[in-house]
Protein backbone atom coordinates (compact mmCIF):
# COMPACT_ATOMS: atom_id res chain seq x y z
CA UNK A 1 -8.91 -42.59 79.55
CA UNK A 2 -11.72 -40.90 81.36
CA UNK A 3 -11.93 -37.27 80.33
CA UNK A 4 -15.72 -35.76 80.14
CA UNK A 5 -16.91 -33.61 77.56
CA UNK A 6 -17.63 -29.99 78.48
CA UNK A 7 -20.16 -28.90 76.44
CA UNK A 8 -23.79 -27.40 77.38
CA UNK A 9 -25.41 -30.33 78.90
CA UNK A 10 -22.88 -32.92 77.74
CA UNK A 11 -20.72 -32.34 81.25
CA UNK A 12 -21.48 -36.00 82.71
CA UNK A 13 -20.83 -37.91 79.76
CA UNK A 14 -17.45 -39.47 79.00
CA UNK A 15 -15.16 -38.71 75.57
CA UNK A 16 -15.65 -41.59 73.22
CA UNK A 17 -13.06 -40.57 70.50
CA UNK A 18 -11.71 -37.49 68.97
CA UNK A 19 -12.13 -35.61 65.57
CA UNK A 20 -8.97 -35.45 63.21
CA UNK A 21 -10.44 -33.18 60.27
CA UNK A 22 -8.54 -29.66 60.29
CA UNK A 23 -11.18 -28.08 59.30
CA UNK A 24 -13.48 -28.89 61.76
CA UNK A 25 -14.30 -26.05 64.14
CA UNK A 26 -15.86 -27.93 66.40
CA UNK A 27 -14.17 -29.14 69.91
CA UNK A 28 -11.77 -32.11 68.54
CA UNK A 29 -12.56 -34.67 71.61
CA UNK A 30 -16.59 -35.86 71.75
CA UNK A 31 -18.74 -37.62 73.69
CA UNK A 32 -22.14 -39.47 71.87
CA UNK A 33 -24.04 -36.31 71.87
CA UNK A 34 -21.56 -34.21 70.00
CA UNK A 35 -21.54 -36.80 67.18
CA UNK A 36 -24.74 -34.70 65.50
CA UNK A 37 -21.84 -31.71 65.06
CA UNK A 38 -19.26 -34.10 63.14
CA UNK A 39 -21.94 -36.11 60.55
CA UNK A 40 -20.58 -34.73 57.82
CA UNK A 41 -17.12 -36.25 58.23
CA UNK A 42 -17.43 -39.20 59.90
CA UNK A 43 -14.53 -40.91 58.60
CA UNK A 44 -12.50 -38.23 60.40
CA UNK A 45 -13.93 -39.63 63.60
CA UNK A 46 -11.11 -41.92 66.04
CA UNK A 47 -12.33 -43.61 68.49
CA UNK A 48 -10.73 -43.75 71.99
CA UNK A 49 -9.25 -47.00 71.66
CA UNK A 50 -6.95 -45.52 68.56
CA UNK A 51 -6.00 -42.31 70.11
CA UNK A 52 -2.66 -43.47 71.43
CA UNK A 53 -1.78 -45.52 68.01
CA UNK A 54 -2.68 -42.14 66.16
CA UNK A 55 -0.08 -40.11 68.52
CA UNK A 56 2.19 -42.83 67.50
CA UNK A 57 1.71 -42.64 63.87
CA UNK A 58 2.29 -38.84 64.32
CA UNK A 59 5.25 -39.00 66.07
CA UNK A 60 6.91 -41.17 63.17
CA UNK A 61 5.93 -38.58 61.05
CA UNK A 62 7.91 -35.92 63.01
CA UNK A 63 10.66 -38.07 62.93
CA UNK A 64 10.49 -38.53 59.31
CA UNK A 65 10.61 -34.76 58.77
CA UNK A 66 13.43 -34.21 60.93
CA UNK A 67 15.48 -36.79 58.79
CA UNK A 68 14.27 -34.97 55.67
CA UNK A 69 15.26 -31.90 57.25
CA UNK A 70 18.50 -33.27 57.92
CA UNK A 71 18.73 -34.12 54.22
CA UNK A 72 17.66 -30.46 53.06
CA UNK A 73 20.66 -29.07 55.17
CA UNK A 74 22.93 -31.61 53.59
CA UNK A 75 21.70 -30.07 50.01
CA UNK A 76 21.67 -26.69 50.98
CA UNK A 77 25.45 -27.20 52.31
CA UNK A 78 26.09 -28.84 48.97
CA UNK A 79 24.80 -25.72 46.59
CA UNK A 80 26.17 -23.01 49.25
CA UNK A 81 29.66 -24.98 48.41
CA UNK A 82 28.90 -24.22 44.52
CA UNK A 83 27.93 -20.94 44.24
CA UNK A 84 31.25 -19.23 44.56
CA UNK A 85 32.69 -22.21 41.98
CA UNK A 86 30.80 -20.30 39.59
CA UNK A 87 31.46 -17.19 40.77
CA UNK A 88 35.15 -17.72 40.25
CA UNK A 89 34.58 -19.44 36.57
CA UNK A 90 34.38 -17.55 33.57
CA UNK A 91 30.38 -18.03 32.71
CA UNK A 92 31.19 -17.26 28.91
CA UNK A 93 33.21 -20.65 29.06
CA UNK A 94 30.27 -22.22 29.52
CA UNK A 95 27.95 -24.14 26.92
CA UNK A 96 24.43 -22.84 26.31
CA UNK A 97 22.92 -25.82 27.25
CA UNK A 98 24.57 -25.69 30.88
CA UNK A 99 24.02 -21.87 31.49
CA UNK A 100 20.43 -22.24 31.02
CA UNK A 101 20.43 -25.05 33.56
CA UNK A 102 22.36 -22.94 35.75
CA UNK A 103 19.89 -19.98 35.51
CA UNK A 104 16.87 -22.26 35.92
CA UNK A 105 18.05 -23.71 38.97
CA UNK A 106 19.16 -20.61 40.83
CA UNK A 107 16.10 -19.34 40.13
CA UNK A 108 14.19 -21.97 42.06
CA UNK A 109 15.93 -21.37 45.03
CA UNK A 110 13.37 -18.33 45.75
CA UNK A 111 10.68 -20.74 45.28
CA UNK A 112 12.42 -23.24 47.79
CA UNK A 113 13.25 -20.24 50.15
CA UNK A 114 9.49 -19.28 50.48
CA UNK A 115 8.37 -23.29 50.86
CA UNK A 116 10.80 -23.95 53.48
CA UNK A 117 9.63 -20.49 55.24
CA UNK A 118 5.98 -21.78 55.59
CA UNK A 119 6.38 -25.05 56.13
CA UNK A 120 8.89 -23.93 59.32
CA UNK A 121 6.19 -21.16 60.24
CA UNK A 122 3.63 -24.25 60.61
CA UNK A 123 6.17 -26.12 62.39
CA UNK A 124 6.50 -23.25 64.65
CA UNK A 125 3.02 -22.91 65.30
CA UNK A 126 2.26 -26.47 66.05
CA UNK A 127 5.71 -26.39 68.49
CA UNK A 128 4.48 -22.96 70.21
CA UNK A 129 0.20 -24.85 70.54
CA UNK A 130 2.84 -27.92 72.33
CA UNK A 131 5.19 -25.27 74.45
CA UNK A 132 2.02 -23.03 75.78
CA UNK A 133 -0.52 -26.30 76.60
CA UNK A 134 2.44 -27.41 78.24
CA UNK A 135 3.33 -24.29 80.50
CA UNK A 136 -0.64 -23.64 81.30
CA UNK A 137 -0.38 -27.67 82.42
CA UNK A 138 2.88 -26.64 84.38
CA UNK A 139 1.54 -23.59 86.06
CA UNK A 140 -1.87 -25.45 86.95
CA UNK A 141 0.06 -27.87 88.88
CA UNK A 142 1.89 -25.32 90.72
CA UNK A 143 -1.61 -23.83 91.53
CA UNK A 144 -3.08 -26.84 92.26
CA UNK A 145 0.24 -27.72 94.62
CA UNK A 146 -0.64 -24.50 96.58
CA UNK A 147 -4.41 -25.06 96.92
CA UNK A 148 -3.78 -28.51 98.47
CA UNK A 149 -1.15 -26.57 100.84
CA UNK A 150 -3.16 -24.16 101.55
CA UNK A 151 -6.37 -26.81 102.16
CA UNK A 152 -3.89 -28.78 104.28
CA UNK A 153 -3.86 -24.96 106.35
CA UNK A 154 -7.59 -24.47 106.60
CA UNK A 155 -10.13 -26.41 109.07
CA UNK A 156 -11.25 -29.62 107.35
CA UNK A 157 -14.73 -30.40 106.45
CA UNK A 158 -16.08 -32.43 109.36
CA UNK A 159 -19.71 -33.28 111.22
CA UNK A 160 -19.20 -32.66 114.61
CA UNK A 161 -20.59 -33.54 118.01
CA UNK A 162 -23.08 -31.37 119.50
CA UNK A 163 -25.34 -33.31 121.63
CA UNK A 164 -26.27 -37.08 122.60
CA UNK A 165 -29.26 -38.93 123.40
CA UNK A 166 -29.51 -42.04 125.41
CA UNK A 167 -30.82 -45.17 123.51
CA UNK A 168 -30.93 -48.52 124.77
CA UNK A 169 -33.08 -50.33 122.30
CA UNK A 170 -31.52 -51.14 118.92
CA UNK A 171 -32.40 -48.49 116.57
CA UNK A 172 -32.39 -49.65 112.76
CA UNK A 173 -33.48 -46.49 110.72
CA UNK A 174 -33.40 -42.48 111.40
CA UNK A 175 -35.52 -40.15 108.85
CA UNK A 176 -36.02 -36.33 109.51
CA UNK A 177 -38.88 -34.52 108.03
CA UNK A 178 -38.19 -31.45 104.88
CA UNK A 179 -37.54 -28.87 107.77
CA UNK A 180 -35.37 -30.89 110.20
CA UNK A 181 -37.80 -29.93 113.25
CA UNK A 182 -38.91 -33.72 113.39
CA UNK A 183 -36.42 -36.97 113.71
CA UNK A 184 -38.12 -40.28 113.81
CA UNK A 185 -36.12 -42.69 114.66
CA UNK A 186 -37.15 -46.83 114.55
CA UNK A 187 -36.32 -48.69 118.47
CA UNK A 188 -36.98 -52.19 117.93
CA UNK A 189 -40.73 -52.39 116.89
CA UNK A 190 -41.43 -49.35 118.31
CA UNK A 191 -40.80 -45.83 116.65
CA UNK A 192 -39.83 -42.75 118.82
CA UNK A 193 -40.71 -38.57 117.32
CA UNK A 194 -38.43 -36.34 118.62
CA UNK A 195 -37.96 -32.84 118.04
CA UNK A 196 -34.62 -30.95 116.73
CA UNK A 197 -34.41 -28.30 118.42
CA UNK A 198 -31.21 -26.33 117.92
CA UNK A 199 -29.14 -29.62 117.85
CA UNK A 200 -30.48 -31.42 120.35
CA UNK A 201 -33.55 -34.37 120.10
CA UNK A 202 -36.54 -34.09 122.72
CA UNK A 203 -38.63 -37.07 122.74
CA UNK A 204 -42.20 -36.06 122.24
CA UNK A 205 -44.32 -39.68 120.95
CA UNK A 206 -43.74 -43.06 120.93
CA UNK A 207 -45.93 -45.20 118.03
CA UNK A 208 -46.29 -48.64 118.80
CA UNK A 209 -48.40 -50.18 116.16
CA UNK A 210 -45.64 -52.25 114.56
CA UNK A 211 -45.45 -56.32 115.57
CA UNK A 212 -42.05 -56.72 115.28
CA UNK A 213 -38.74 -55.04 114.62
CA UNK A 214 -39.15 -51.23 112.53
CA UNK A 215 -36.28 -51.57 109.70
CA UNK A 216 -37.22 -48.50 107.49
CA UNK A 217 -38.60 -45.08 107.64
CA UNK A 218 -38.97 -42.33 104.79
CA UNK A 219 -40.36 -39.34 105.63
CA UNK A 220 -42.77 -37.61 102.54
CA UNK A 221 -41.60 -33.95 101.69
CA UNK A 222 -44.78 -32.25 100.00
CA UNK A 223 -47.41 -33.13 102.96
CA UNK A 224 -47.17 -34.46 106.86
CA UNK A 225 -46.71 -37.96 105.91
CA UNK A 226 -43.74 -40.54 106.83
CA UNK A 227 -43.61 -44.75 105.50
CA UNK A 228 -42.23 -47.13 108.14
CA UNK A 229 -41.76 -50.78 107.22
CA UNK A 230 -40.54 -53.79 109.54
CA UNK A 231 -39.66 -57.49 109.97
CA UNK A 232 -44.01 -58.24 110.61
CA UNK A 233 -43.92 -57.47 106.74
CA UNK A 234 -46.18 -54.59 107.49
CA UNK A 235 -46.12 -51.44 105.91
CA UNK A 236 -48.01 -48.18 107.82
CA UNK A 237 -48.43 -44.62 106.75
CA UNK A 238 -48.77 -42.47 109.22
CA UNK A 239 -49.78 -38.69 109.15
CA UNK A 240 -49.93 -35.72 111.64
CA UNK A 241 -53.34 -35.19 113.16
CA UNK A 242 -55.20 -32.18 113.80
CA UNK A 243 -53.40 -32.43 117.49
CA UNK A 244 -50.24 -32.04 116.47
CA UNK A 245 -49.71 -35.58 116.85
CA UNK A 246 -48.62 -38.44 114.49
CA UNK A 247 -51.56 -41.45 114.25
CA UNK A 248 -52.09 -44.73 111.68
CA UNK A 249 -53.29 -43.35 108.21
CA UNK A 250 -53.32 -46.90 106.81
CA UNK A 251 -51.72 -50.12 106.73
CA UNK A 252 -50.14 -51.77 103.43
CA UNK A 253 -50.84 -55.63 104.05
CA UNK A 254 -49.59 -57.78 101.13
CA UNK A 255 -45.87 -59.10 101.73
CA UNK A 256 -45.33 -62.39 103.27
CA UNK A 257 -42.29 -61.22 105.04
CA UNK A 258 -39.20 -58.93 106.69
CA UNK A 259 -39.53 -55.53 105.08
CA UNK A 260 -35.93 -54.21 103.92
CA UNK A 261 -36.51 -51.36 101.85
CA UNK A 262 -38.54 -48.30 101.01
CA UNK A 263 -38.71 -45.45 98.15
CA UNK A 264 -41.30 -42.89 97.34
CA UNK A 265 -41.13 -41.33 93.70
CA UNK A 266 -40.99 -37.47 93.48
CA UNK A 267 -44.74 -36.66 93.25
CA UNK A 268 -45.83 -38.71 96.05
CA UNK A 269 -48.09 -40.49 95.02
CA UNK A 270 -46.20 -43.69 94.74
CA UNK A 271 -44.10 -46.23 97.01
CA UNK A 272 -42.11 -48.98 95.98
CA UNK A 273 -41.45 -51.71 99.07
CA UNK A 274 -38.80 -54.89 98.16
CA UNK A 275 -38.97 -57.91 100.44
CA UNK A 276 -37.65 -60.69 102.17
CA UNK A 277 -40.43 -62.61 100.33
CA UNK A 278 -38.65 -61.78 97.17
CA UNK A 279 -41.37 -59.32 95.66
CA UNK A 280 -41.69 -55.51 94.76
CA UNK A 281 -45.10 -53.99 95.37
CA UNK A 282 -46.01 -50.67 93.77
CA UNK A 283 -48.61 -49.05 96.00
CA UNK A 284 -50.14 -45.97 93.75
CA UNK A 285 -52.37 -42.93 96.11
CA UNK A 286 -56.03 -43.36 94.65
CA UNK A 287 -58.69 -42.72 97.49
CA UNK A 288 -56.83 -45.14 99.54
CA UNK A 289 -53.49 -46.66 98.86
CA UNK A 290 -53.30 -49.57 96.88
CA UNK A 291 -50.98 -52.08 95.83
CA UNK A 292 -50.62 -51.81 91.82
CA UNK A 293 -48.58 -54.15 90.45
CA UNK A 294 -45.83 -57.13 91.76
CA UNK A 295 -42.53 -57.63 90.51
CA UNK A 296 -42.25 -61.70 90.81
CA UNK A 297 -38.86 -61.61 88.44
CA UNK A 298 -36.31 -61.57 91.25
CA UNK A 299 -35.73 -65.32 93.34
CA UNK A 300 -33.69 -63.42 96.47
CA UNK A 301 -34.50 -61.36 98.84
CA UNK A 302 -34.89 -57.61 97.84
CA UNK A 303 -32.68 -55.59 99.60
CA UNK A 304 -32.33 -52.20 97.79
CA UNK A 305 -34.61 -50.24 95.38
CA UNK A 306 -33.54 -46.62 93.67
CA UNK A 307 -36.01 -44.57 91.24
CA UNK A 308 -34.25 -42.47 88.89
CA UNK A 309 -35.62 -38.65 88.71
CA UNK A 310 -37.80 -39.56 85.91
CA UNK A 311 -39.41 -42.35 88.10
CA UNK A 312 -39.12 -44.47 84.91
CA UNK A 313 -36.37 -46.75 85.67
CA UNK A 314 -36.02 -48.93 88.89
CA UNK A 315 -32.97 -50.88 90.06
CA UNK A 316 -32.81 -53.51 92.43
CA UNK A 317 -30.54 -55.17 93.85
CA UNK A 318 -30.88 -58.69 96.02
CA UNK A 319 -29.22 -61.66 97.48
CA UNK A 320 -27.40 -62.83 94.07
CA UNK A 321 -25.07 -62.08 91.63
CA UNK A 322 -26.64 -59.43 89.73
CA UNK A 323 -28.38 -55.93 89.77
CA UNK A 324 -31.69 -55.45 88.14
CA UNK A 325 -33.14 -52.49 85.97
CA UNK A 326 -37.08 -52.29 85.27
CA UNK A 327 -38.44 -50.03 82.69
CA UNK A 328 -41.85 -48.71 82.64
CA UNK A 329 -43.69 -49.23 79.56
CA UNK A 330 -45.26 -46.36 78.31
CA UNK A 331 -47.91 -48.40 76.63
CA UNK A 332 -49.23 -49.80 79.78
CA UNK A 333 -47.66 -48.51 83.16
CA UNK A 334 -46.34 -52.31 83.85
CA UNK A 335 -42.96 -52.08 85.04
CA UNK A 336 -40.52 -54.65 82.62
CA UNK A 337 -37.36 -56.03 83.80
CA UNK A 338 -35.15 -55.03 80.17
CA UNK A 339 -31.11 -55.82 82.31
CA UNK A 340 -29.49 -58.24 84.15
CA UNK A 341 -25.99 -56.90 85.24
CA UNK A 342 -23.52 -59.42 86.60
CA UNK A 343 -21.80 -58.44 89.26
CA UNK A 344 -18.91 -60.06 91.38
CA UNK A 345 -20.56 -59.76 94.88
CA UNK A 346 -23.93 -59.38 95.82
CA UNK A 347 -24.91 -55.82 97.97
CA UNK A 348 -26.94 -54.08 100.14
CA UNK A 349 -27.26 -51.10 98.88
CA UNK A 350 -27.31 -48.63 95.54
CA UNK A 351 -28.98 -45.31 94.23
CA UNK A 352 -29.49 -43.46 91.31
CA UNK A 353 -27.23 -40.14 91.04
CA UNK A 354 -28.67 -38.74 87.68
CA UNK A 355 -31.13 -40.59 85.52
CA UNK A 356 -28.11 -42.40 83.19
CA UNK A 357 -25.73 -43.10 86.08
CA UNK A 358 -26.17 -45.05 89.53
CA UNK A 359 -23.81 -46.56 92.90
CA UNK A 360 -23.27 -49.63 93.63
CA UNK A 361 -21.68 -50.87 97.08
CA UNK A 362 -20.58 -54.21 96.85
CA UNK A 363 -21.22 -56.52 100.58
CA UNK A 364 -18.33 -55.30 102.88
CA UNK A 365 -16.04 -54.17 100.15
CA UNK A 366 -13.47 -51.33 100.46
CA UNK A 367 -14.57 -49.52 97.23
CA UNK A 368 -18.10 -48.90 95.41
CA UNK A 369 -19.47 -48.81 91.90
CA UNK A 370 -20.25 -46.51 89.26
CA UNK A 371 -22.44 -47.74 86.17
CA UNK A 372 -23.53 -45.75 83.40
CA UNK A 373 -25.98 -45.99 80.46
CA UNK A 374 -24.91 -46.68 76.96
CA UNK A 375 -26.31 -43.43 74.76
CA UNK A 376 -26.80 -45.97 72.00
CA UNK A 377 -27.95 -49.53 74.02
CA UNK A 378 -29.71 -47.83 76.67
CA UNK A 379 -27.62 -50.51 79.23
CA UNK A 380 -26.03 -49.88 81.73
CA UNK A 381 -22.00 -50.47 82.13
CA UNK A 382 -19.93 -50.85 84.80
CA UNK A 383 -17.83 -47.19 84.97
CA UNK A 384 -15.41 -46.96 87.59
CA UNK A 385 -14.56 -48.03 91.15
CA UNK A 386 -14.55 -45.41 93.78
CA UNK A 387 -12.54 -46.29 96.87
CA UNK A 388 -14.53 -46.33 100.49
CA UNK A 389 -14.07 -47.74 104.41
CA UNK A 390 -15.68 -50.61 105.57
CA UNK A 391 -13.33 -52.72 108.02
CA UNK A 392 -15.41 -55.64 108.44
CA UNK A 393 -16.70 -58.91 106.72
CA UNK A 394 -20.21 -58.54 108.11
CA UNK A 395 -22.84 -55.55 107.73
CA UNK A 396 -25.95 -56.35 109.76
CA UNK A 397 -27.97 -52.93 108.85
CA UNK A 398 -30.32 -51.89 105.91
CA UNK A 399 -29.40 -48.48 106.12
CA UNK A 400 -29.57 -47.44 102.33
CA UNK A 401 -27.60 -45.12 100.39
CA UNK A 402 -28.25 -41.51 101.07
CA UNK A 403 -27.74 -39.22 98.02
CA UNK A 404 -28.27 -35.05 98.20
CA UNK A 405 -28.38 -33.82 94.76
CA UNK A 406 -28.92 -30.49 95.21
CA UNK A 407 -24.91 -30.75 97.18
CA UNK A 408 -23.64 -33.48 95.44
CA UNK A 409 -23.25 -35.09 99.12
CA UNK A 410 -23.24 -38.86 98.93
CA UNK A 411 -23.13 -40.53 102.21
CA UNK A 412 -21.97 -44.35 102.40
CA UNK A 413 -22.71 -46.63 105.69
CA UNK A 414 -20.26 -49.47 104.68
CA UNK A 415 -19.23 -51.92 107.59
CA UNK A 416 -17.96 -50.08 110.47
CA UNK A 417 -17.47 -46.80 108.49
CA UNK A 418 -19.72 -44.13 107.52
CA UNK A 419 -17.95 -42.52 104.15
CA UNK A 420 -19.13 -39.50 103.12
CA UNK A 421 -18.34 -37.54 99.83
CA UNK A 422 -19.36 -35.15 97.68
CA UNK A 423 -19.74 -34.97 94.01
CA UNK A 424 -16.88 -33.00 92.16
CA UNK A 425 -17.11 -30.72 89.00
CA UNK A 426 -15.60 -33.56 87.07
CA UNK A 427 -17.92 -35.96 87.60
CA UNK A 428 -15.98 -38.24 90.52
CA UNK A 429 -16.55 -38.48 93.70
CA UNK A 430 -13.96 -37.56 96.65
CA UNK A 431 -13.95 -38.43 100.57
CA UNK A 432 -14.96 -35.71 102.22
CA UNK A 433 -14.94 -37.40 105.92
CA UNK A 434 -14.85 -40.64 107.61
CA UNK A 435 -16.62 -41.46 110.49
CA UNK A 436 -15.05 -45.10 112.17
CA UNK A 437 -17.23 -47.20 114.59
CA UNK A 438 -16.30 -49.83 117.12
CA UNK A 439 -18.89 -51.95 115.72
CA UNK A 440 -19.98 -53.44 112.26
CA UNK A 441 -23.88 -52.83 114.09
CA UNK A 442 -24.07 -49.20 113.80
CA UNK A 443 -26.84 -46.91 111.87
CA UNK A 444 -27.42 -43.62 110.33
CA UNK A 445 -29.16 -40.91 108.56
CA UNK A 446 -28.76 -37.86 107.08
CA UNK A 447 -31.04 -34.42 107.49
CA UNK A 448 -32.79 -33.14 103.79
CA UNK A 449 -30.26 -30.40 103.37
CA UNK A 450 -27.28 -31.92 104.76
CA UNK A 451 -26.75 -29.92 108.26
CA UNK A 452 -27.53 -32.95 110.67
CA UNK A 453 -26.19 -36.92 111.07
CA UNK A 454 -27.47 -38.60 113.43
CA UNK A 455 -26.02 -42.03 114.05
CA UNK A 456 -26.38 -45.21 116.66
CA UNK A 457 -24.40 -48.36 117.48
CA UNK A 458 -24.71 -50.95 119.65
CA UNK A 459 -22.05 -50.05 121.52
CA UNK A 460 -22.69 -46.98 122.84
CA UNK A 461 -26.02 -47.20 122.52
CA UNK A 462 -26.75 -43.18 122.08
CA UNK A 463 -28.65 -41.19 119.39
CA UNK A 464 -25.55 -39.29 118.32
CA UNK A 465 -26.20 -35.85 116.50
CA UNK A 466 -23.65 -33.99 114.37
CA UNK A 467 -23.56 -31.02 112.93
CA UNK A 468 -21.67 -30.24 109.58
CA UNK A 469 -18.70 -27.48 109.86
CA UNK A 470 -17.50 -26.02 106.46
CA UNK A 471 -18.07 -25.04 103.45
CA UNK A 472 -20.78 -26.53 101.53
């Protein structure tokens, strides 16, 4: 059972049990935080695991009155019989003793008459709640039947075509700037600016300061800045010059090797960079940037970092068998590894959605993961499995998750597929589109407001730009 609650703010969390006191106004199902609203009858509290035993035990019940029903008709048959026996007796021939009996028991029937009247009016009233849940349920189907019909009518959501751009070089990462006017894109160790202009990329710098192959670019959205990254194990910041053009800000030196990942927290002012050499560096903005602090808890390569929204919670996942979450202590800034999730197969990528729930795509595996944090334990658990493309056993690319909050868009580079879907009222996630290539070696990224993917394989070997067509 995996029904969320739909109170003010509780929407994302799931129903842990339901309340069985009648006179409880409060919504019967509830998830941890409604708990507060039923502390004064806690004993009237069923957890989810007993729901269907409790349906169970009420059903007997029914049954049991419908026997004793049956028995009541049998009586009521039996007195109906007797009434004109007495009518057709001479009542004067009776004794005392067994005319008062007589009297005393016709007169209950009144009091039996008005019992049996409420207790069918309940029985009505629970059996009309039943009939009406069941005909809105009946109707909503038919609704939903003829929304999927008339879906099936309409233009699907889809990112099409609208222009290509020759590419030769292998290109590992695309980022585009808050506005979409700038793509970057990373061609072996070089890193080529172009400018999207109405759908199609104009090439107008090439930065060549890298040694060796670029792997990773993230673009800042509150000033001119973008973060590349790249097998040399350097890290450079570069910035947009008085000329219009992009130049070296400053170079992060302090990993040993292959960069594979990149995040910057929401103000700015920090970047988080995971390793082939097994570390995480936390470079804080002072004057300069500077590296902070090192992770040396994890014994793999680091292949994919996500900050929550708080930027108080990290999670990493590497070359093993299980996913990482760092906490940052509030009595000293040090970041504190405080889980170890176990996992079946080690991944290449995952990302926060909210700040209690995150994805996890398992190596070249046709479904991802959702875990969510325990209200009460503050761990995370393993949720649900959402199904996904990948058609392959190999995936050669760090592209990283790319999550849009702000449209629930979620889109998932997994093998030789490119899923992408979108967040849904009830908390899953549905395909929206799949994009197939001919090749496991294929890369993409995703424009700040959704509008734009621009993608590249190996194949081909053309910067391919799509545009999304429908309704957001």
């Amino acid at each position: 059972m995996q029904i969320h609650c739909n109170q003010v703010e509780h929407e994302n969390f799931q129903i842990i049990g339901i309340c069985i006191n009648n006179k409880c106004q409060n919504q019967k199902p509830y998830c941890h935080y409604c708990l507060q609203k039923h502390s004064d009858h806690v004993d009237k509290l069923l957890p989810k695991e007993k729901i269907y035993e409790w349906i169970y035990q009420k059903d007997e019940i029914v049954s049991n009155i419908h026997k004793h029903i049956q028995e009541c008709q049998s009586h009521l048959e039996f007195i109906k019989n007797q009434l004109p026996l007495c009518l057709n007796n001479n009542i004067e021939d009776l004794g005392i003793s067994q005319f008062d009996k007589l009297v005393t028991n016709l007169c209950q029937i009144e009091q039996i008459e008005q019992g049996l009247f409420q207790l069918i009016e309940q029985i009505k009233l629970v059996s009309n709640k039943i009939y009406n849940k069941k005909k809105v349920n009946e109707e909503k189907n038919v609704n939903e039947e003829k929304n999927v019909n008339l879906n099936q009518i309409q233009i699907n959501p889809s990112y099409e075509i609208i222009s290509k751009q020759k590419q030769i070089e292998g290109c590992r990462a695309i980022a585009f700037n808050k506005d979409n006017s700038i793509v970057v894109a990373a061609c072996d160790k070089n890193i080529k600016v172009f400018e999207l202009k109405q759908g199609e990329l104009n090439k107008t710098q090439l930065l060549s300061e890298h040694k060796d192959n670029v792997v990773t670019l993230k673009f800042m959205m509150k000033s001119n800045l973008f973060v590349s990254g790249s097998y040399c194990s350097e890290i450079i910041i570069w910035y947009l010059n008085q000329s219009n053009q992009w130049a070296l800000q400053q170079k992060l030196n302090g990993h040993q090797k292959a960069i594979y990942c990149l995040i910057i927290n929401n103000n700015e002012d920090l970047i988080i960079s995971g390793s082939r050499d097994t570390k995480i560096k936390f470079w804080l903005k002072q004057k300069n940037w500077q590296c902070e602090e090192t992770i040396n808890d994890i014994k793999n390569p680091v292949y994919s970092l996500s900050l929550n929204e708080k930027s108080n919670q990290l999670i990493v996942n590497s070359k093993d068998q299980f996913l990482y979450v760092f906490q940052k202590s509030e009595l000293d800034n040090k970041w504190k590894i405080t889980q170890s999730i176990k996992i079946d197969s080690h991944g290449i990528r995952l990302c926060f959605i909210n700040d209690y729930q995150f994805i996890y795509q398992p190596y070249c595996q046709e479904y991802m993961e959702i875990y969510q944090m325990d209200k009460d334990t503050k761990n995370y658990n393993f949720q649900q499995k959402i199904p996904v493309k990948c058609g392959s056993n190999e995936d050669l690319s760090f592209v990283q998750l790319q999550y849009l909050k702000s449209q629930g868009l979620l889109v998932n580079k997994n093998g030789k597929y490119i899923n992408i879907l979108r967040l849904k009222e009830n908390n899953t996630f549905q395909t929206e589109l799949v994009i197939q290539f001919d090749t496991k070696v294929n890369y993409v990224g995703l424009s700040q407001d959704g509008d734009y993917l621009i993608g590249w394989d190996e194949i081909e070997k053309q910067l391919i730009v799509r545009k999304y067509q429908g309704k957001k």
